[in-house]
Protein backbone atom coordinates (compact mmCIF):
# COMPACT_ATOMS: atom_id res chain seq x y z
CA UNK A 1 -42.26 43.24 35.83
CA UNK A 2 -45.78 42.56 36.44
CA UNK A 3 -47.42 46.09 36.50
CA UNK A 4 -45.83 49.20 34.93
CA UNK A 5 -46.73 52.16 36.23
CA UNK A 6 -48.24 53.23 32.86
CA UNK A 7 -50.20 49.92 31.93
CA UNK A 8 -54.20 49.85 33.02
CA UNK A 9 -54.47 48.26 36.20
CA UNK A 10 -57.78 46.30 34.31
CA UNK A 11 -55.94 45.32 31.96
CA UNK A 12 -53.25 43.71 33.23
CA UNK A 13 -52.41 39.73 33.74
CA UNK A 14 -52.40 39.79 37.29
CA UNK A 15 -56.20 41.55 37.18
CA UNK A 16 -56.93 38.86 35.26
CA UNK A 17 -55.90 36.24 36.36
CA UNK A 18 -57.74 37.13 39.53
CA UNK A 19 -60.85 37.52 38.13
CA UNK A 20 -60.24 33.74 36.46
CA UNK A 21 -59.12 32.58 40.01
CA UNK A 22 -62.59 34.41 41.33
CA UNK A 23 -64.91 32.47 38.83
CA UNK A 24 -63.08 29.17 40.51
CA UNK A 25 -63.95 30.27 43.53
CA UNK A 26 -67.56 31.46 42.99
CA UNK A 27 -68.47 27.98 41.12
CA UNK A 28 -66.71 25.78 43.64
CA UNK A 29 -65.33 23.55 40.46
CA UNK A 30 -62.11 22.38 39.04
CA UNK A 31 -62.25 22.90 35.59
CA UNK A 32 -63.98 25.23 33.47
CA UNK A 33 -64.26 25.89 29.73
CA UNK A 34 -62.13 28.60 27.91
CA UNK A 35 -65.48 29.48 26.56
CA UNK A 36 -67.03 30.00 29.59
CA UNK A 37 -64.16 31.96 30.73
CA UNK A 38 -64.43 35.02 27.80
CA UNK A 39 -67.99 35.02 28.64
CA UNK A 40 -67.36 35.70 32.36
CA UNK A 41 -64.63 38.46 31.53
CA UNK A 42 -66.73 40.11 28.74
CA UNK A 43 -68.66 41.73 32.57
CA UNK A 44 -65.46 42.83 33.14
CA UNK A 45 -65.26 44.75 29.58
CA UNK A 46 -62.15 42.72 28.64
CA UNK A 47 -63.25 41.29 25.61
CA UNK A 48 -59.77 41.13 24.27
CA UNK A 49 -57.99 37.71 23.69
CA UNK A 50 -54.17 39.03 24.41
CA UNK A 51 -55.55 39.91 27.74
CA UNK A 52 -57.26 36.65 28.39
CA UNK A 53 -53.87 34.67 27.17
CA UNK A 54 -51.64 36.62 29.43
CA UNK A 55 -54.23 36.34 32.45
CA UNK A 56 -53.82 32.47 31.80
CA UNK A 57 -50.29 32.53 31.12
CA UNK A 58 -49.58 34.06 34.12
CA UNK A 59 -51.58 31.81 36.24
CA UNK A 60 -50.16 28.50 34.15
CA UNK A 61 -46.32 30.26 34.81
CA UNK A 62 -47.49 30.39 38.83
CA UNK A 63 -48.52 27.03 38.50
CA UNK A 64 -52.13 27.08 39.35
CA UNK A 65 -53.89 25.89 36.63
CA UNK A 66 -53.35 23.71 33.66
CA UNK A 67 -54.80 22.76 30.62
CA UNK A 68 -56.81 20.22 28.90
CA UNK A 69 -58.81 21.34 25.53
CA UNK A 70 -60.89 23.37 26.12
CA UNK A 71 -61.01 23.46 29.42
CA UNK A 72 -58.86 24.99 32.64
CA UNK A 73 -58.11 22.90 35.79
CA UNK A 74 -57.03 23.99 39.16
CA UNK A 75 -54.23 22.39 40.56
CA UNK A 76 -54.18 23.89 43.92
């Protein structure tokens, strides 16, 4: 299940992974740093790393990105 009915909407993987997909989008680049990432979602108050690991599991399970230490590349 991705959302449960009695999970916070902002703080679930699939919010999160959006707003990783978003800072893609808004830079126009392929990779970015995992550092620059928790900076990015710390606007977003989610300043906690579970939330950040499931965001990028989820997007690394879809087959979006993948990773190379320390940073995040787009695949699609």
């Amino acid at each position: 299940m991705l959302l449960s009915k009695d999970e916070n909407i902002k703080t679930s993987s699939v919010y999160v992974a959006s707003l990783i997909l978003k800072m893609f989008q808004k830079r126009k680049l392929k990779k970015l740093s995992i550092f620059e990432v928790a900076e990015e979602l710390k606007k977003y108050d989610i300043e906690h790393y579970r939330q950040v690991i499931f965001g990028l599991s989820f997007l690394y399970s879809a087959g979006v990105v993948d990773f190379k230490e320390p940073y995040i590349y787009t695949l699609k």
